[in-house]
N, C-alpha and C. Protein backbone atom coordinates (compact mmCIF):
# COMPACT_ATOMS: atom_id res chain seq x y z
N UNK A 1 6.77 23.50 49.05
CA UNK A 1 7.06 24.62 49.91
C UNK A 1 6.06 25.73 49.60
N UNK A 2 5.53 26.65 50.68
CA UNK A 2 4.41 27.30 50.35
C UNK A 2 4.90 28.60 50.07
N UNK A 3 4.31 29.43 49.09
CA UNK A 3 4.66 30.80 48.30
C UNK A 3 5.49 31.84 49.06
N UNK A 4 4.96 31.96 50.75
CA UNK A 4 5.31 32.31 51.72
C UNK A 4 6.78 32.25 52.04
N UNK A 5 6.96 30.72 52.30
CA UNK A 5 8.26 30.41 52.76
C UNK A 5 9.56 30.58 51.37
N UNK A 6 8.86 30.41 50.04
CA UNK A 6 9.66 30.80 49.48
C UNK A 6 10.26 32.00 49.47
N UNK A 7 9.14 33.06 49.09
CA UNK A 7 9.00 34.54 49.22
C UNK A 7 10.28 35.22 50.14
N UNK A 8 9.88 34.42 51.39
CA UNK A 8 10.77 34.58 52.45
C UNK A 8 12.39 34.64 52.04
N UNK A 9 12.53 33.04 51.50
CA UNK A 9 14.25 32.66 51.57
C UNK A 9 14.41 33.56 50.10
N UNK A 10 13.51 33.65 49.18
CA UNK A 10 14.25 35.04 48.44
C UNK A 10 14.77 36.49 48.79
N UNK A 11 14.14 36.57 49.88
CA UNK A 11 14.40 38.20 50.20
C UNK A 11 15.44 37.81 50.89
N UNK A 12 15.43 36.70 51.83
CA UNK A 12 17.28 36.69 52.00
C UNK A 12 18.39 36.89 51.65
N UNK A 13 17.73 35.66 50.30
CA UNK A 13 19.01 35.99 49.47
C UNK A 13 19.18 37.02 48.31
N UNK A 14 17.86 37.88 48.63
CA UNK A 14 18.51 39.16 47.63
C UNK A 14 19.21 39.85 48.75
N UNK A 15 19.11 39.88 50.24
CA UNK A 15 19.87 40.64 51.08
C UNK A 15 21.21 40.45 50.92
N UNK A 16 21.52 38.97 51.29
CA UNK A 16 22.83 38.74 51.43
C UNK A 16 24.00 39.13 49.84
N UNK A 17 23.08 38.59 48.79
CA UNK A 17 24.08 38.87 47.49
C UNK A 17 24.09 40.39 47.49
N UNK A 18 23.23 41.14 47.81
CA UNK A 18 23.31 42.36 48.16
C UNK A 18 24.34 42.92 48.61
N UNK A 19 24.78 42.49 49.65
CA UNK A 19 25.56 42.70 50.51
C UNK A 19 26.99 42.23 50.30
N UNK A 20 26.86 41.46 49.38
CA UNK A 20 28.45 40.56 48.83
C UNK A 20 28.89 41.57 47.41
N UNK A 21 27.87 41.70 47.08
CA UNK A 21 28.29 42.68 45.78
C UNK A 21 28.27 43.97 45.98
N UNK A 22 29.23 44.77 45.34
CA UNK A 22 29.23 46.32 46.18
C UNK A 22 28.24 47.05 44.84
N UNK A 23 28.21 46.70 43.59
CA UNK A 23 27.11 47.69 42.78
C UNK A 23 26.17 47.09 43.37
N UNK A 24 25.66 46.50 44.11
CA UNK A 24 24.10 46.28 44.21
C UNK A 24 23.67 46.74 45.35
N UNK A 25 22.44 47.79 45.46
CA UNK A 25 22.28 48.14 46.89
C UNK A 25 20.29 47.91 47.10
N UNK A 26 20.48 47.66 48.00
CA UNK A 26 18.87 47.50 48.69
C UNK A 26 18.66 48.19 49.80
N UNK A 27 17.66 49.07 49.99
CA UNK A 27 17.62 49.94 51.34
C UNK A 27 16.74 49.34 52.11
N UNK A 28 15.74 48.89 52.23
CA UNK A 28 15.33 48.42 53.24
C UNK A 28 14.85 46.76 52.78
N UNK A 29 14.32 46.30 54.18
CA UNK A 29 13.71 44.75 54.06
C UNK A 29 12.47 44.75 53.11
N UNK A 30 11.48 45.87 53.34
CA UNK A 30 10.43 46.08 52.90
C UNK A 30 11.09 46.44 51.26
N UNK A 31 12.24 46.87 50.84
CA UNK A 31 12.53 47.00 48.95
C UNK A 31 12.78 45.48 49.13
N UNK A 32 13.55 45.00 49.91
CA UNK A 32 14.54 43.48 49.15
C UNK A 32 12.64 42.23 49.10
N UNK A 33 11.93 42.57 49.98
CA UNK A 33 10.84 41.61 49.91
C UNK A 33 10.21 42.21 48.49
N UNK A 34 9.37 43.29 47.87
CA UNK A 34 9.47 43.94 46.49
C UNK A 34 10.64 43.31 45.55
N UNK A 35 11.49 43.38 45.90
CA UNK A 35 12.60 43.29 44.52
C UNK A 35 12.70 41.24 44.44
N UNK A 36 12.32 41.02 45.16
CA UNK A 36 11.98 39.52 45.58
C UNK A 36 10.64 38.88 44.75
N UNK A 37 9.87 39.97 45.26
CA UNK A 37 8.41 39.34 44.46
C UNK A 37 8.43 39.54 42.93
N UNK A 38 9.43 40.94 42.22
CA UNK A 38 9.38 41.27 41.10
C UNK A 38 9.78 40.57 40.63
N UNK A 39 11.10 40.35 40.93
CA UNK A 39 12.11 39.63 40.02
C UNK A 39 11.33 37.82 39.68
N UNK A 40 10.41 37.29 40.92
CA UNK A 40 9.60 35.75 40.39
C UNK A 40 9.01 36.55 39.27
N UNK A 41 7.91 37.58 39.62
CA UNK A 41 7.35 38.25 38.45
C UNK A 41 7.47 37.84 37.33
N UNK A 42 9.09 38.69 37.19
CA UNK A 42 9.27 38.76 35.71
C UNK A 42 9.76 37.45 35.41
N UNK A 43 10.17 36.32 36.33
CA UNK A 43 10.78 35.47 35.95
C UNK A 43 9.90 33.85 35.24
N UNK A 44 8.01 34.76 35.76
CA UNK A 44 7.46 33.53 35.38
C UNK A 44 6.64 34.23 34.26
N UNK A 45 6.76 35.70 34.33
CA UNK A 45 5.97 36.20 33.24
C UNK A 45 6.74 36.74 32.00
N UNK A 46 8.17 37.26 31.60
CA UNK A 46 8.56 37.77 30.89
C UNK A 46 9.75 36.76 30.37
N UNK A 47 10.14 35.95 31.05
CA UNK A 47 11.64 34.96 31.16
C UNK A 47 11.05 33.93 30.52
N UNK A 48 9.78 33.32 30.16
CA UNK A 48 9.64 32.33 28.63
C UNK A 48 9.48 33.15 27.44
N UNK A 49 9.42 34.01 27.85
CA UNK A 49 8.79 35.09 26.53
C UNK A 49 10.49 35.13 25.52
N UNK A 50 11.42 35.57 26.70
CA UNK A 50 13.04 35.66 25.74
C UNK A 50 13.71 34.67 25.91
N UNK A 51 13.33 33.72 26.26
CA UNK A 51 13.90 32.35 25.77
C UNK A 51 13.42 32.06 24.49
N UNK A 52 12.34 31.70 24.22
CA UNK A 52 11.63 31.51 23.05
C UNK A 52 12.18 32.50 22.10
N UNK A 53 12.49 33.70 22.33
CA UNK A 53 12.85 34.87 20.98
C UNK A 53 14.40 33.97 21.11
N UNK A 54 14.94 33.60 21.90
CA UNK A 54 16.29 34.11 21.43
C UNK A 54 17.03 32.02 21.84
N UNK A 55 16.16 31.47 21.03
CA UNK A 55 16.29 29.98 21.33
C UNK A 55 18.19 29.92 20.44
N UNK A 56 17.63 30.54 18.96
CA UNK A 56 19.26 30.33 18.26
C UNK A 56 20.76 30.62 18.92
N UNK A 57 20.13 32.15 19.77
CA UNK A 57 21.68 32.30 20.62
C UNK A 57 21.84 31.40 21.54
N UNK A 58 21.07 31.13 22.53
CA UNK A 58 20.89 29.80 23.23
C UNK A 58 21.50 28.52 22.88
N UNK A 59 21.26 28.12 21.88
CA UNK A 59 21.80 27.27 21.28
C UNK A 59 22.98 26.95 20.86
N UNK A 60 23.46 27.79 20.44
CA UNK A 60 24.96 28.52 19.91
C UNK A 60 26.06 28.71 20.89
N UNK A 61 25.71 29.17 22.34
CA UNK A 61 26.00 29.09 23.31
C UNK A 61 26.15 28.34 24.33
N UNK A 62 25.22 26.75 24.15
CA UNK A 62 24.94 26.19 24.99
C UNK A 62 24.67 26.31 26.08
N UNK A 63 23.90 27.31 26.34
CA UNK A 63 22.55 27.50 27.17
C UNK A 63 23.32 28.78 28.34
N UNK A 64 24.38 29.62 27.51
CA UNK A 64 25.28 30.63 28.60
C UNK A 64 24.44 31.64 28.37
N UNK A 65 23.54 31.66 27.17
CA UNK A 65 22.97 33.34 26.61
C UNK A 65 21.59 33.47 28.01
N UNK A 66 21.58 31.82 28.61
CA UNK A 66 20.65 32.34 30.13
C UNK A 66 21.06 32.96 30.93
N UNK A 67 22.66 33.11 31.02
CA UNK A 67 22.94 34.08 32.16
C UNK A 67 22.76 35.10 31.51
N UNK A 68 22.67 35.75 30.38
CA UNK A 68 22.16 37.13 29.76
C UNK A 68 21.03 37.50 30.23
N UNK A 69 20.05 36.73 30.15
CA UNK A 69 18.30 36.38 29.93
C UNK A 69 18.21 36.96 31.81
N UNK A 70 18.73 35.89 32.53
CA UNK A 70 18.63 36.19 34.00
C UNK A 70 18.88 37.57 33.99
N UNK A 71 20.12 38.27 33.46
CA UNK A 71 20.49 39.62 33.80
C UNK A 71 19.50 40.88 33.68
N UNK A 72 18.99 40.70 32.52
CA UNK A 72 18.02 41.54 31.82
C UNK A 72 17.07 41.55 32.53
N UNK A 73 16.52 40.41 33.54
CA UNK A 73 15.56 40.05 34.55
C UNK A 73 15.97 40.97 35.78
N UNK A 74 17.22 40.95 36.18
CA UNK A 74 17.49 41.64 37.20
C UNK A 74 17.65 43.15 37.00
N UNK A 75 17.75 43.72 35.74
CA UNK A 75 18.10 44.99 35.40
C UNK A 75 16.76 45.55 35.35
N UNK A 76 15.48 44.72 34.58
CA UNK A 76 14.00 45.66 34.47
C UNK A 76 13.82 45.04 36.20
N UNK A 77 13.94 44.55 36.94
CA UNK A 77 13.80 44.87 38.32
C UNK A 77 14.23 45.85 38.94
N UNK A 78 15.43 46.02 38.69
CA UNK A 78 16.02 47.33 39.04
C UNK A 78 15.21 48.38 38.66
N UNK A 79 15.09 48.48 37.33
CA UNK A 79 14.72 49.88 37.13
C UNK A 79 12.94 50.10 37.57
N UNK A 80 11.98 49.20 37.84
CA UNK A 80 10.41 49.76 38.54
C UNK A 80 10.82 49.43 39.84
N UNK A 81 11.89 48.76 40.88
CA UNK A 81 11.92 49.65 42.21
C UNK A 81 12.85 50.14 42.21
N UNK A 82 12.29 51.59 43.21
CA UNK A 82 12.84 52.55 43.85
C UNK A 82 14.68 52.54 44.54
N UNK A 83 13.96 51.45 45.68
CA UNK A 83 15.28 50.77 46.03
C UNK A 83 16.37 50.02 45.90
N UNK A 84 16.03 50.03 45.04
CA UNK A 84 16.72 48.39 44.57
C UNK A 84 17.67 48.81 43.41
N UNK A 85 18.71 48.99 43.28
CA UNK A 85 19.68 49.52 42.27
C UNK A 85 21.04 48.39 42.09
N UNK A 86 21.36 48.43 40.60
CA UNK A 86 22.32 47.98 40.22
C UNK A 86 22.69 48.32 39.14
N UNK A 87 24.61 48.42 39.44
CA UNK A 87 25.11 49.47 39.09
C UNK A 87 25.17 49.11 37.19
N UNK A 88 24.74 47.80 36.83
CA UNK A 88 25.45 48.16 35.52
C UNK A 88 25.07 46.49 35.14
N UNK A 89 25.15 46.15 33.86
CA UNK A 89 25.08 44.86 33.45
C UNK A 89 25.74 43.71 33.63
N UNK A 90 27.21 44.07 34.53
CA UNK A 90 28.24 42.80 34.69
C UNK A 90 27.30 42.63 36.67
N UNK A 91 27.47 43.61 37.08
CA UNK A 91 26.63 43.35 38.15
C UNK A 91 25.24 42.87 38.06
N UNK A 92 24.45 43.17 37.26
CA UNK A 92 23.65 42.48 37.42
C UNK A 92 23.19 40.97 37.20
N UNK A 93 24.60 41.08 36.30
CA UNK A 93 25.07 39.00 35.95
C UNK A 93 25.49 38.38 37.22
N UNK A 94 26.83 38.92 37.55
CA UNK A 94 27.05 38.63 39.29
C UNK A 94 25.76 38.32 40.34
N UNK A 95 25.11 39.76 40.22
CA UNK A 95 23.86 39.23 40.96
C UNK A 95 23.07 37.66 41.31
N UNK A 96 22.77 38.01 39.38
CA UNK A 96 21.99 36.87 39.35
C UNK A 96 22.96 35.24 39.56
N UNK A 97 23.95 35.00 39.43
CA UNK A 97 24.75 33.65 39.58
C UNK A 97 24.93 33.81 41.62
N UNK A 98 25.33 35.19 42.21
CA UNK A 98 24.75 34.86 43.63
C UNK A 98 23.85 34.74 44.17
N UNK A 99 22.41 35.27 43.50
CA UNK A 99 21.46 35.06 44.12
C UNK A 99 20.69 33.55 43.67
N UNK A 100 21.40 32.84 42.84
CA UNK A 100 20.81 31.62 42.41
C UNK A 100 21.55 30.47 43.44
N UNK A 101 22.43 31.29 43.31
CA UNK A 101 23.96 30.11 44.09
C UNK A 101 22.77 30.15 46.11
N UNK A 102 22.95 31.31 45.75
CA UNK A 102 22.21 31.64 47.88
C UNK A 102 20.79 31.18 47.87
N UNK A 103 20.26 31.03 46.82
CA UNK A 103 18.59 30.63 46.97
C UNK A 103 19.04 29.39 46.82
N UNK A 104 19.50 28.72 46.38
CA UNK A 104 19.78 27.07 46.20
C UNK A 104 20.72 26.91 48.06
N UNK A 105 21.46 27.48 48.09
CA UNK A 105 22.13 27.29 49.81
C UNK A 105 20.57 27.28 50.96
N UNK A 106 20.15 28.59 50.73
CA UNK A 106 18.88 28.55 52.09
C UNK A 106 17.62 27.59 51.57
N UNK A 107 16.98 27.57 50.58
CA UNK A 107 16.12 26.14 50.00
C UNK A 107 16.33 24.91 50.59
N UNK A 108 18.44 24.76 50.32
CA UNK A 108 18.67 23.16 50.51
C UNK A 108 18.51 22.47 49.51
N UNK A 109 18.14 22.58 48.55
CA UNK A 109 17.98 22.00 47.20
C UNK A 109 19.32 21.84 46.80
N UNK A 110 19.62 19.95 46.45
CA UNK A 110 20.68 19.53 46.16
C UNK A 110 20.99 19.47 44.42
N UNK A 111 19.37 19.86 43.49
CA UNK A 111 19.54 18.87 42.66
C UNK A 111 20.14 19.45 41.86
């Protein structure tokens, strides 16, 4: 699938979880496409970096301390855009389990 079309079904589904969760707000198409590109950002540039620090909690947890890891992803998104706000750390866990759940729904990806 090309960068494009992904790009795309992310900003969807940061709209729609947006929209399902009441701490999370996005003001326009033009923030949710931004808060879309950041969040791959950080997710291909900063998200091996705290796996690797934090392999023991990981472990310990059997692999739940990633919904932490995701959160922290969605929270430094939050805070360099403008638009893009969320209210607090349980929301931004929520977030991330709807916006994984809605990017796997519009993808189609069964696996």
């Amino acid at each position: 699938m090309s960068f494009i079309i992904r790009l795309i079904l992310s900003t969807m589904a940061v709209i729609v979880s947006a929209y399902i969760l009441p701490g999370v707000a996005v003001d326009s198409f033009t923030t949710a496409i931004l808060a879309a590109l950041i969040i791959s950002l950080l997710n291909v540039l900063v998200k091996p970096i705290l796996i690797i620090l934090t392999i023991p909690f990981t472990i310990l947890t059997l692999g739940l301390f990633l919904l932490v890891i995701n959160a922290i992803i969605i929270l430094l998104a939050s805070s360099v855009i403008a638009g893009f706000t969320v209210d607090g750390f349980w929301y931004a866990l929520l977030f991330s389990i709807v916006l994984s759940i809605v990017n796997s729904l519009l993808s189609g990806n069964t696996q």
